[in-house]
C-alpha atoms as a PDB file:
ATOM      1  CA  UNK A   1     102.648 120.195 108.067  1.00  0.00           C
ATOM      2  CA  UNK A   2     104.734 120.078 104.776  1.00  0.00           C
ATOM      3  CA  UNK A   3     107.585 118.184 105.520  1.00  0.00           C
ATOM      4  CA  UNK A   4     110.598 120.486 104.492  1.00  0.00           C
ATOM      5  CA  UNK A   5     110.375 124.446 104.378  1.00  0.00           C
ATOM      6  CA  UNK A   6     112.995 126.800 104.846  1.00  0.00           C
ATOM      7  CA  UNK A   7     112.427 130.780 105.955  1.00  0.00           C
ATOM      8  CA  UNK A   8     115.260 132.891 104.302  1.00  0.00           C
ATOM      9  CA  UNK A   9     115.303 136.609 104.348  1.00  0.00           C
ATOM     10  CA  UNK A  10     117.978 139.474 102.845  1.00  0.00           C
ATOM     11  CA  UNK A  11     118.076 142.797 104.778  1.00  0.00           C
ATOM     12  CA  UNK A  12     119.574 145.956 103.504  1.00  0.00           C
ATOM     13  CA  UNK A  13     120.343 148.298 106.536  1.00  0.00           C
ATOM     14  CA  UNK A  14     122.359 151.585 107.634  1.00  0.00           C
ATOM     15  CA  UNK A  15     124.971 151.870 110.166  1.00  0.00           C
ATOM     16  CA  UNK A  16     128.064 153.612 111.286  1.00  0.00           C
ATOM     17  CA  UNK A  17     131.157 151.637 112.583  1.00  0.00           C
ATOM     18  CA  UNK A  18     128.935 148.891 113.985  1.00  0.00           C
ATOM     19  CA  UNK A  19     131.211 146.314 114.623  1.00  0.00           C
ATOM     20  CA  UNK A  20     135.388 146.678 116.076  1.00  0.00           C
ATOM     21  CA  UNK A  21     137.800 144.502 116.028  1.00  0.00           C
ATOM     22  CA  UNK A  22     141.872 144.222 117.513  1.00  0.00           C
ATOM     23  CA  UNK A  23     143.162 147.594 117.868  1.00  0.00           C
ATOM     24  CA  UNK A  24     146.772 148.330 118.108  1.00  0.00           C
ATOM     25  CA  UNK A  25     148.393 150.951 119.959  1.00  0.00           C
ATOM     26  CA  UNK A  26     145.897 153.949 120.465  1.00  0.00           C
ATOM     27  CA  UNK A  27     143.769 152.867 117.149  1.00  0.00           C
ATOM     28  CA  UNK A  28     140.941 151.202 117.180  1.00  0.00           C
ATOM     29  CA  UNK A  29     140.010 149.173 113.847  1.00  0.00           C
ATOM     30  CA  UNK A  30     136.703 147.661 112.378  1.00  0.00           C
ATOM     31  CA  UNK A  31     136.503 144.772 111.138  1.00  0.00           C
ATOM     32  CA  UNK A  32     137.645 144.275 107.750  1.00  0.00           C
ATOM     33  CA  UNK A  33     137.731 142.118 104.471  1.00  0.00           C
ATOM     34  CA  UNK A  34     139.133 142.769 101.149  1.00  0.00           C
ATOM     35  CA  UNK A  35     137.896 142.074  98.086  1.00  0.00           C
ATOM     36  CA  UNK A  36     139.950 141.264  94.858  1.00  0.00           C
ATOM     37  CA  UNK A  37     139.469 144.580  93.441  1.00  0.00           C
ATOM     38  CA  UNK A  38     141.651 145.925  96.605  1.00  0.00           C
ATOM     39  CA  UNK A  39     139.109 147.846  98.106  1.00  0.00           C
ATOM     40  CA  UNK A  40     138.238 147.035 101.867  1.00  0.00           C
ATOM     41  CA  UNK A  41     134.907 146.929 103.192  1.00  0.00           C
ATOM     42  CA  UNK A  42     133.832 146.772 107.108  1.00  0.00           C
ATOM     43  CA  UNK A  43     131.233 144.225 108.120  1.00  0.00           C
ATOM     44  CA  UNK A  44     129.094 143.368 111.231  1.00  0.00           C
ATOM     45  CA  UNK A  45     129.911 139.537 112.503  1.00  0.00           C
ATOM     46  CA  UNK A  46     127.502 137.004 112.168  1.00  0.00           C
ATOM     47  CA  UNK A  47     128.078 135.993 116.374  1.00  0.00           C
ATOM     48  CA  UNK A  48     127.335 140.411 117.134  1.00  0.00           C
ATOM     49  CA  UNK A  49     124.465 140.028 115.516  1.00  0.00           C
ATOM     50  CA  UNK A  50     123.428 136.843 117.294  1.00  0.00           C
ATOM     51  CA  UNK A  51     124.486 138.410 120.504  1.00  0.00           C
ATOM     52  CA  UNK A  52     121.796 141.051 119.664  1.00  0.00           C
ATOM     53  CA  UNK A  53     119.487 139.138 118.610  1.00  0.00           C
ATOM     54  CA  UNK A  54     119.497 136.987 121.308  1.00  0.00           C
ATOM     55  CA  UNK A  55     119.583 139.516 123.874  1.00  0.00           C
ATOM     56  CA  UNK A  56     116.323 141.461 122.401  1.00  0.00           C
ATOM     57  CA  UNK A  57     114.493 138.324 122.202  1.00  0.00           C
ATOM     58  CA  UNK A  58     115.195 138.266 126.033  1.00  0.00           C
ATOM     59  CA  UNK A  59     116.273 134.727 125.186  1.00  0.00           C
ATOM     60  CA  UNK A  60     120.159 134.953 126.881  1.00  0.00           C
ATOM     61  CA  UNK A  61     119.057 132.741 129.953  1.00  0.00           C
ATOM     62  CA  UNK A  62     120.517 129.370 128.958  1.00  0.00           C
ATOM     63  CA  UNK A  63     122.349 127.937 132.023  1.00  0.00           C
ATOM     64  CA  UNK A  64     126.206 128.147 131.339  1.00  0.00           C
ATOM     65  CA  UNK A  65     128.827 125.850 132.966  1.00  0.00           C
ATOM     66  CA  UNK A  66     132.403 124.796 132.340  1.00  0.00           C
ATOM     67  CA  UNK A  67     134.225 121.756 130.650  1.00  0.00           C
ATOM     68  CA  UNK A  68     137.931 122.702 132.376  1.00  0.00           C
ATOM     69  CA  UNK A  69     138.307 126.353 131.560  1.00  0.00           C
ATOM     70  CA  UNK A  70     135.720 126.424 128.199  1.00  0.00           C
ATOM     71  CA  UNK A  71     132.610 128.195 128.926  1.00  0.00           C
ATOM     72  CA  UNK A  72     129.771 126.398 127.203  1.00  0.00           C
ATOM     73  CA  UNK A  73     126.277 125.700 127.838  1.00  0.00           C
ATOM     74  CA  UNK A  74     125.552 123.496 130.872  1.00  0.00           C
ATOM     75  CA  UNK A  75     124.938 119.967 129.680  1.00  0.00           C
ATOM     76  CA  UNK A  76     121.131 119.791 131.206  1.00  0.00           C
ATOM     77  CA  UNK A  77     120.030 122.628 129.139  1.00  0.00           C
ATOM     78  CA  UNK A  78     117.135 122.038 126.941  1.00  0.00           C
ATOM     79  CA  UNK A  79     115.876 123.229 123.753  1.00  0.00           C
ATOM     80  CA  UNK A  80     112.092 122.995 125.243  1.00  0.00           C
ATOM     81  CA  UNK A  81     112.888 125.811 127.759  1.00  0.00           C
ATOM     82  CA  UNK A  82     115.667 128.014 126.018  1.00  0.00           C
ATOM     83  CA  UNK A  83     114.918 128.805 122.436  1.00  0.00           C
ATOM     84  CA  UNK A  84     118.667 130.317 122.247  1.00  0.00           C
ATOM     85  CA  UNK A  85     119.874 126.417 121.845  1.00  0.00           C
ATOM     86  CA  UNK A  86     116.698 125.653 119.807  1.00  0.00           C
ATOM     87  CA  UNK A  87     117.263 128.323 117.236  1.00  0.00           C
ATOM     88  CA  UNK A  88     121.320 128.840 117.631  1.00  0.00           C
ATOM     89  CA  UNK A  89     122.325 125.283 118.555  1.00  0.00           C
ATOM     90  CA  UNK A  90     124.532 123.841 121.118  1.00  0.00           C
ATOM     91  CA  UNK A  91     127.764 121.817 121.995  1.00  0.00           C
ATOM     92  CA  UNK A  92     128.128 120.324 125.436  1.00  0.00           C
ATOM     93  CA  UNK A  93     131.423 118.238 126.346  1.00  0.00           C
ATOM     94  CA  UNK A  94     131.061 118.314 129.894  1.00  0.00           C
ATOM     95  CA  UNK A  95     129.647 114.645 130.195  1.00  0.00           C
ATOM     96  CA  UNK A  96     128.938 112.498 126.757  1.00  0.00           C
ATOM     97  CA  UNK A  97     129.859 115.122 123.900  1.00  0.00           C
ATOM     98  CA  UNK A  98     126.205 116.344 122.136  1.00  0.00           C
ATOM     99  CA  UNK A  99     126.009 118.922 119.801  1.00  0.00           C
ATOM    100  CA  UNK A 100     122.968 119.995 117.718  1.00  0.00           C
ATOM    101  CA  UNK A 101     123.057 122.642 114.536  1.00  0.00           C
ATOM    102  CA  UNK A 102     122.080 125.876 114.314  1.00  0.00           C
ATOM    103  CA  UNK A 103     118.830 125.640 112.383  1.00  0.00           C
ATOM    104  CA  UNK A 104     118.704 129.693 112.562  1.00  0.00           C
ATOM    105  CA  UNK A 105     121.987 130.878 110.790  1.00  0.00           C
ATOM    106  CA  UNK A 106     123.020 134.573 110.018  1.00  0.00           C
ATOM    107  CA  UNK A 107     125.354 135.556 107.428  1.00  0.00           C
ATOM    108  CA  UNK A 108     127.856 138.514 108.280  1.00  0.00           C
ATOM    109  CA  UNK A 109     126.629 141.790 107.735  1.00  0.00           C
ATOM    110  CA  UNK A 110     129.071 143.356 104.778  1.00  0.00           C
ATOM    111  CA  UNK A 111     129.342 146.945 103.786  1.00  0.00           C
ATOM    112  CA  UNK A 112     128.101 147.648 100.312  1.00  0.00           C
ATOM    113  CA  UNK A 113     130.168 151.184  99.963  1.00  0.00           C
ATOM    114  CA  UNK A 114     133.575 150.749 100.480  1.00  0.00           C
ATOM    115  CA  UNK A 115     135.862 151.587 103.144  1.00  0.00           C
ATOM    116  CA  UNK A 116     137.820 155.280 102.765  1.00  0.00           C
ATOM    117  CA  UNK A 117     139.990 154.775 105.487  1.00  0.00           C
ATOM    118  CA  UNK A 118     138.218 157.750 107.523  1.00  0.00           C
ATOM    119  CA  UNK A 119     139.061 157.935 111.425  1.00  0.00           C
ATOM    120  CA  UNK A 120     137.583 159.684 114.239  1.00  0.00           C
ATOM    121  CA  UNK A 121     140.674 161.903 116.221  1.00  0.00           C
ATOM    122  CA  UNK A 122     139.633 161.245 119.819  1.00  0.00           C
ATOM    123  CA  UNK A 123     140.925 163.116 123.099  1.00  0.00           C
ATOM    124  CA  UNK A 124     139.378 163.146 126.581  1.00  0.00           C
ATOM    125  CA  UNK A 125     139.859 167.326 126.877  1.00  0.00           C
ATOM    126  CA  UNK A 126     136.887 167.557 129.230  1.00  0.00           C
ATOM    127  CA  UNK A 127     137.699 165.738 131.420  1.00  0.00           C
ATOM    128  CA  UNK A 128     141.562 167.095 131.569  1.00  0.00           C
ATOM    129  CA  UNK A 129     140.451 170.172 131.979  1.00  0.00           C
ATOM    130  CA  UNK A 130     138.112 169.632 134.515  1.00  0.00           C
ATOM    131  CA  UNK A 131     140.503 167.665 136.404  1.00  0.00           C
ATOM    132  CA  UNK A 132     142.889 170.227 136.136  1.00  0.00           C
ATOM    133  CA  UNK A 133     140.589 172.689 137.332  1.00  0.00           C
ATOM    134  CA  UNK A 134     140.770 171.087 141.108  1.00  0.00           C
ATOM    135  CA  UNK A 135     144.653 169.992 141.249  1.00  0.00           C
ATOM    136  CA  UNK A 136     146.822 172.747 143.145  1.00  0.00           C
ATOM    137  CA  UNK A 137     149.935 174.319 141.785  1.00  0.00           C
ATOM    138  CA  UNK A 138     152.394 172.184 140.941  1.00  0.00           C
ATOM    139  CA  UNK A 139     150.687 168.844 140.837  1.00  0.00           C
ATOM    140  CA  UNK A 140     149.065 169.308 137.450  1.00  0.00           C
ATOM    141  CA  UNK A 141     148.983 165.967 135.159  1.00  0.00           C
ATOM    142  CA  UNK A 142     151.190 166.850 131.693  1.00  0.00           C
ATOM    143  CA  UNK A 143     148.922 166.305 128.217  1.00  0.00           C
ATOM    144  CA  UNK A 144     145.879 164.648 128.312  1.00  0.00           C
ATOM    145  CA  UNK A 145     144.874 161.345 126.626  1.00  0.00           C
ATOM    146  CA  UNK A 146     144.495 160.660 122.633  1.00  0.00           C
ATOM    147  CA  UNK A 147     143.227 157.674 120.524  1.00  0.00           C
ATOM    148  CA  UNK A 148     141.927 157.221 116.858  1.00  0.00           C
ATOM    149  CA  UNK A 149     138.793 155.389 115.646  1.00  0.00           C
ATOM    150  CA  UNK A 150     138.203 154.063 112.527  1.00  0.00           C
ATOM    151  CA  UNK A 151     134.833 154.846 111.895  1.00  0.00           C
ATOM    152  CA  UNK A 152     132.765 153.772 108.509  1.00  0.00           C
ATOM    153  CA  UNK A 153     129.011 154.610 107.923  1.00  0.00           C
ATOM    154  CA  UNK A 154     127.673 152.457 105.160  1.00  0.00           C
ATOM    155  CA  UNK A 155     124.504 150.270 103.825  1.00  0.00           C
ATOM    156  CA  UNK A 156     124.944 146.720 104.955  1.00  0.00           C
ATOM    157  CA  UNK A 157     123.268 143.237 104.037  1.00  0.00           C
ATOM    158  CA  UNK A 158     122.889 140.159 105.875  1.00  0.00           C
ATOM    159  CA  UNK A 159     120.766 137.392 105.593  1.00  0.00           C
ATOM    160  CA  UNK A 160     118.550 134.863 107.637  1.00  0.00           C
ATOM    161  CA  UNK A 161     117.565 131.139 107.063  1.00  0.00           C
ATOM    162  CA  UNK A 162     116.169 128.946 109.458  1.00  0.00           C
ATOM    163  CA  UNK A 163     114.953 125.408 108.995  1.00  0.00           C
ATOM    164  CA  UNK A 164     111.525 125.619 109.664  1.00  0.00           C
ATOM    165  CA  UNK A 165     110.841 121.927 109.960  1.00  0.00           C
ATOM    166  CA  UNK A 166     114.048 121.029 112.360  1.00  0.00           C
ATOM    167  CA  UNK A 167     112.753 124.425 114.846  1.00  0.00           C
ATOM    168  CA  UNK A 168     111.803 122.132 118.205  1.00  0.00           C
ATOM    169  CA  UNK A 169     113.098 119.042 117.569  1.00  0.00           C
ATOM    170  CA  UNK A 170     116.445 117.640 119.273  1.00  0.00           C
ATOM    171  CA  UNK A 171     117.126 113.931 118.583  1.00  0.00           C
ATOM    172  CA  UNK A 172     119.855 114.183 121.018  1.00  0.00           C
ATOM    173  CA  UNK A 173     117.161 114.480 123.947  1.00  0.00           C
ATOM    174  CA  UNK A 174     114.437 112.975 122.208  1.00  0.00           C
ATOM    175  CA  UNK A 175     112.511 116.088 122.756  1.00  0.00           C
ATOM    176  CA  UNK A 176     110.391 117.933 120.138  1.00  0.00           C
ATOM    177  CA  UNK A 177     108.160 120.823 121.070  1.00  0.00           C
ATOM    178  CA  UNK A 178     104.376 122.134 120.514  1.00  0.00           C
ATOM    179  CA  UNK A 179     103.796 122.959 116.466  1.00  0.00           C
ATOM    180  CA  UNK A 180     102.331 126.312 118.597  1.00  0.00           C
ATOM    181  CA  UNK A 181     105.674 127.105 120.652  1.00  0.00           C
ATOM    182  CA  UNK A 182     107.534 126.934 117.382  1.00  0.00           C
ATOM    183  CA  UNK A 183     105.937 129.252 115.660  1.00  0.00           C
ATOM    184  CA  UNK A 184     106.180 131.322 118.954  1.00  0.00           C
ATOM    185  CA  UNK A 185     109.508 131.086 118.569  1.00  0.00           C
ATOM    186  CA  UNK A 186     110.149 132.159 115.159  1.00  0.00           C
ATOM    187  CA  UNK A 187     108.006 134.858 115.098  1.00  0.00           C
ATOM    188  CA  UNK A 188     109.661 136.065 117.943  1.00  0.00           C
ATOM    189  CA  UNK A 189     113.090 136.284 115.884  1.00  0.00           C
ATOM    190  CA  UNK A 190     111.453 137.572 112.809  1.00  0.00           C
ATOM    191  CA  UNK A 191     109.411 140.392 115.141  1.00  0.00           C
ATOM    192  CA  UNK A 192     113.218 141.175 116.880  1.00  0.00           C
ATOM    193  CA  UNK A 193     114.456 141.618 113.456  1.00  0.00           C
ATOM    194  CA  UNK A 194     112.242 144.107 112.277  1.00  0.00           C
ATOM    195  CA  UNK A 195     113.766 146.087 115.112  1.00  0.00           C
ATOM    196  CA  UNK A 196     116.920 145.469 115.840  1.00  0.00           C
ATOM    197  CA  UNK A 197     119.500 147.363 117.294  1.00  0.00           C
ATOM    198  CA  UNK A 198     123.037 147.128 118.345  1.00  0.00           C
ATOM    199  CA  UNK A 199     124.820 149.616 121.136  1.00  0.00           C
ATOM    200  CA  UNK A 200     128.512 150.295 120.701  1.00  0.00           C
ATOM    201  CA  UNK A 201     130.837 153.135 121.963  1.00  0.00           C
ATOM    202  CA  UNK A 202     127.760 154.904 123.372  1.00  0.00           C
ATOM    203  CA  UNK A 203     125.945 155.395 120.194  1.00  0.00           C
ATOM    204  CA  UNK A 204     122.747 152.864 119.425  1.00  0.00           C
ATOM    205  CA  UNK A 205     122.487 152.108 115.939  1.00  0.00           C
ATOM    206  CA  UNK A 206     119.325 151.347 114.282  1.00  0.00           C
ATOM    207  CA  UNK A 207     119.758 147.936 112.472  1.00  0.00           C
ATOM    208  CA  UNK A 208     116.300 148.216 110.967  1.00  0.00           C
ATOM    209  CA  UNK A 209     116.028 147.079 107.894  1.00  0.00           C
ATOM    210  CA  UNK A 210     115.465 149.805 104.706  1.00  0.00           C
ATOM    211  CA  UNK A 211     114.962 146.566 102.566  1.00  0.00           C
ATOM    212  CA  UNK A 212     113.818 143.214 102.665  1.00  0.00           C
ATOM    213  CA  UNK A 213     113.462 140.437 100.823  1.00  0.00           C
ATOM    214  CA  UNK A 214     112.829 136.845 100.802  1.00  0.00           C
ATOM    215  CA  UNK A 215     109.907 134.454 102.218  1.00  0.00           C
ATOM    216  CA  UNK A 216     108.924 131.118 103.088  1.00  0.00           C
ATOM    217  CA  UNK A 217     110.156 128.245 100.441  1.00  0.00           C
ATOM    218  CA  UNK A 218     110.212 124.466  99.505  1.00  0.00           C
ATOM    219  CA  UNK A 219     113.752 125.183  98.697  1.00  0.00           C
ATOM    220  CA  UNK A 220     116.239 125.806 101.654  1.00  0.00           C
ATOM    221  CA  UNK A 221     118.652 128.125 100.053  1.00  0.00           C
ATOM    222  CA  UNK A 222     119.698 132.117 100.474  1.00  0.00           C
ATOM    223  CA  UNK A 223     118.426 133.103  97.544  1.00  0.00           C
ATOM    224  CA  UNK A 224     119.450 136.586  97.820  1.00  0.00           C
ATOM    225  CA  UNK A 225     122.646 136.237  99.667  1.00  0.00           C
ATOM    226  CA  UNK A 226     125.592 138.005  98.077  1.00  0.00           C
ATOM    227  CA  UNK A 227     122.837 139.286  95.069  1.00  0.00           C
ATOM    228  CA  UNK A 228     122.231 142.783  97.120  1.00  0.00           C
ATOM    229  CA  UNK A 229     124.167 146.011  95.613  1.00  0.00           C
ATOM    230  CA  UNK A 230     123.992 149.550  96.007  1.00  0.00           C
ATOM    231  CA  UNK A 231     125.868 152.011  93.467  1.00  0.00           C
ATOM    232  CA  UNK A 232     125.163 155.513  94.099  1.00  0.00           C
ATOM    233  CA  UNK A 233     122.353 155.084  96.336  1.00  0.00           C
ATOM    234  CA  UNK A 234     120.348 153.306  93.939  1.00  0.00           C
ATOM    235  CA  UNK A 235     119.895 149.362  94.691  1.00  0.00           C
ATOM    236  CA  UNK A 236     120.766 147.386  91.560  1.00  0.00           C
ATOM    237  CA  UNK A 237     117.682 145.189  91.111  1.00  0.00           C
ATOM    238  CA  UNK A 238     119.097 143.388  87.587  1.00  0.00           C
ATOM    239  CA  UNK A 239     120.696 140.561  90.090  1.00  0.00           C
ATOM    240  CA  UNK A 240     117.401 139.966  92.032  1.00  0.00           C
ATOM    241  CA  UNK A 241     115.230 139.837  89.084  1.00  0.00           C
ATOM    242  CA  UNK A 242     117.363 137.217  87.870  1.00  0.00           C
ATOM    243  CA  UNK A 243     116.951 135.198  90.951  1.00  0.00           C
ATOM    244  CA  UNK A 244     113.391 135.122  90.818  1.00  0.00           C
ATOM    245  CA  UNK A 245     113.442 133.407  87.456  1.00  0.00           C
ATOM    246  CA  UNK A 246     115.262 130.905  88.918  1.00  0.00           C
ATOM    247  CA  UNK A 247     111.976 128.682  89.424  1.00  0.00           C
ATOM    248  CA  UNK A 248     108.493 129.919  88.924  1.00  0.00           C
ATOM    249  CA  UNK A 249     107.891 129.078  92.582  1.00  0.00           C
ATOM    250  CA  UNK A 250     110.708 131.322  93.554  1.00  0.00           C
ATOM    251  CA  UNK A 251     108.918 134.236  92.365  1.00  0.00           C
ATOM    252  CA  UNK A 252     105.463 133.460  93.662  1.00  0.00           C
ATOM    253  CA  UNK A 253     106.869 132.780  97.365  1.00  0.00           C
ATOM    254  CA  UNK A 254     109.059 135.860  97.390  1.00  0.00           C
ATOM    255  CA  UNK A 255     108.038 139.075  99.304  1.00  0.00           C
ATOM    256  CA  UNK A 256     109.566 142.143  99.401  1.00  0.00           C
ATOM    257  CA  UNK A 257     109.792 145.304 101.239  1.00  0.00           C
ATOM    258  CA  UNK A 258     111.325 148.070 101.647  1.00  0.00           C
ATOM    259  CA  UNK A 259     110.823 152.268 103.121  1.00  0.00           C
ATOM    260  CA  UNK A 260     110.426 154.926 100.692  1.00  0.00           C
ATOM    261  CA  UNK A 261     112.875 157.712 100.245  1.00  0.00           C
ATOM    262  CA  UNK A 262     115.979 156.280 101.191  1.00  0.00           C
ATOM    263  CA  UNK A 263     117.268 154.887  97.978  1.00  0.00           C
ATOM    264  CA  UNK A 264     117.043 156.947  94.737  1.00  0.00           C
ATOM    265  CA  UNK A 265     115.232 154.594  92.232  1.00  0.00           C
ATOM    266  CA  UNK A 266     111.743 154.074  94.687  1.00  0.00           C
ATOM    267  CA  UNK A 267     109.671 153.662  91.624  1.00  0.00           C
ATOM    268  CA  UNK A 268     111.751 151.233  89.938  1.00  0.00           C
ATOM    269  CA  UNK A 269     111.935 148.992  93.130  1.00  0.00           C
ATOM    270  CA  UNK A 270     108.138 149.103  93.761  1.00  0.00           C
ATOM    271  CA  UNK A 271     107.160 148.340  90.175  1.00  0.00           C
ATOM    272  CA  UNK A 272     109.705 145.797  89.147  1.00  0.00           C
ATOM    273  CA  UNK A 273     109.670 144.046  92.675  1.00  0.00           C
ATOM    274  CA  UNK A 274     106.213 144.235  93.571  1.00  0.00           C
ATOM    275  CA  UNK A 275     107.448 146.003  96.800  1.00  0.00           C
ATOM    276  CA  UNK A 276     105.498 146.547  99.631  1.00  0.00           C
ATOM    277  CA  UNK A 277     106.168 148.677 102.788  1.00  0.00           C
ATOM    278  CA  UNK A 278     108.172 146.574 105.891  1.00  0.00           C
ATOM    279  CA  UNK A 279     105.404 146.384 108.029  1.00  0.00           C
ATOM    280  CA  UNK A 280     103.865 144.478 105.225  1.00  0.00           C
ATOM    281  CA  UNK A 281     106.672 142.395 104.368  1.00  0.00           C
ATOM    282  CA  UNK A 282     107.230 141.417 108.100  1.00  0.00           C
ATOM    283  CA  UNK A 283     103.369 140.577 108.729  1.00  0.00           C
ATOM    284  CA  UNK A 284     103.315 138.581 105.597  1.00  0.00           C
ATOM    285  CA  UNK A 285     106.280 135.938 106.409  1.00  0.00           C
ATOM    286  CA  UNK A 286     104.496 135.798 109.919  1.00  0.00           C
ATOM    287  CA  UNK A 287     101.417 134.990 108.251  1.00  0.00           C
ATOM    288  CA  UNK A 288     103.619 132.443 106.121  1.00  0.00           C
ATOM    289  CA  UNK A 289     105.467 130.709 109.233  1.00  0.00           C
ATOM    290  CA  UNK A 290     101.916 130.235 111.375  1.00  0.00           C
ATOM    291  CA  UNK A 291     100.213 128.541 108.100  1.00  0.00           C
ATOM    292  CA  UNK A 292     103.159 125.968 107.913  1.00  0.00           C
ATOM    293  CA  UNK A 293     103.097 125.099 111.663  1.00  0.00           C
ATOM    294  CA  UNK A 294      99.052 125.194 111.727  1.00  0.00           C
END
């Protein structure tokens, strides 16, 4: 096993008003950032998609307990039975303090269209009416109830790394785990990506990915963090092309994938990037992760 390797992977997806924040009054906002340009655009936290992720990899089983009134994981947790520490990472304070990184980490998940300010006018009519329907004369509730909802529907990006050499191993415990349960383990995250989903104000919204790129390297960085734009439907590829002639061995460890007849420039994506379907990309990095833990 090569001693350092790091799995990184940039997803383009599509979603509607994935992700709220504080409200106030009857309004309900997403969350926001602004840019320098003014404009706002909505993202999807880093921790919503973690609590996603974790719950589709039927991995949110980790014993909890408390340190006064803090809610944290309970202090004889292991990594070698819950792959949420493993991957995600811990701190327990309860007895001696430990804490172990994350060696899976997510970026947010940022609009790439900005923000127009549209909301959603929302009453609960139905059920007025019917409720007025079986009140007698007389004791019949005045005006019904009314709220607004921000609501955005956008392409987003977000990216993946994990340190494939540190997956298993806690020094605090002196505990590292089989080279096979590893690769179980992120294989089961990349497999939950490729189908991920997120349920919010009674809609589920299909976090698939549309795009993908990214791969198995001998450099731990996000390549393509922050390089992935979209301007009138058509994904600006200038920026990644760059990136792979960063290093020769960039390029040649770089897969990408993405599904036809979402963006407008198809051709130019599959010629210039070499792009194959998702399926493909996802069973390649698979194929990538087992050969460095074999």
């Amino acid at each position: 096993m090569n001693k350092k390797k790091g799995l990184t992977m940039t997803f383009v997806i599509e979603a509607e008003s994935a992700n709220y924040g504080e409200g106030v009054g009857n309004v309900t906002s997403l969350k926001k950032l602004t840019r320098g340009t003014g404009e706002s655009y909505t993202y999807i936290s880093r921790q919503a998609l973690r609590y996603n992720i974790i719950q589709q990899m039927e991995a949110d089983n980790t014993p909890l307990g408390l340190d006064g009134s803090v809610i944290q994981f309970a202090p004889d947790a292991s990594i070698k039975e819950y792959p949420e520490i493993d991957l995600f990472g811990y701190m327990k304070t309860s007895k001696d303090t430990k804490t172990r990184a994350a060696v899976a980490r997510l970026s947010n998940a940022v609009a790439l269209e900005s923000f127009q300010a549209d909301t959603d006018f929302l009453t609960n009519k139905g059920l007025f009416d019917r409720y007025l329907a079986t009140q007698p004369d007389g004791n019949e509730k005045k005006g019904g109830n009314i709220a607004q909802s921000e609501i955005h529907h956008s392409y987003y990006s977000y990216t993946l790394t994990v340190d494939l050499d540190q997956v298993g191993i806690d020094t605090n415990d002196g505990i590292e785990i089989s080279s096979e349960e590893k690769s179980s383990r992120v294989q089961l995250l990349v497999d939950t990506l490729k189908f991920l989903y997120r349920d919010i104000k009674g809609r589920r919204e299909n976090l698939s990915p549309l795009f993908a790129i990214g791969g198995v390297y001998d450099i731990k960085n996000p390549f393509f963090e922050n390089r992935i734009k979209v301007r009138r439907n058509k994904l600006q590829i200038n920026a990644i092309q760059d990136v792979l002639t960063l290093d020769p061995i960039v390029k040649e460890q770089t897969f990408c994938g993405f599904i036809e007849g979402i963006f407008d420039n198809d051709q130019e994506i599959k010629e210039q990037l070499n792009a194959i379907t998702i399926g493909q990309f996802f069973s390649k990095v698979k194929e990538k992760v087992q050969e460095f833990y074999s």
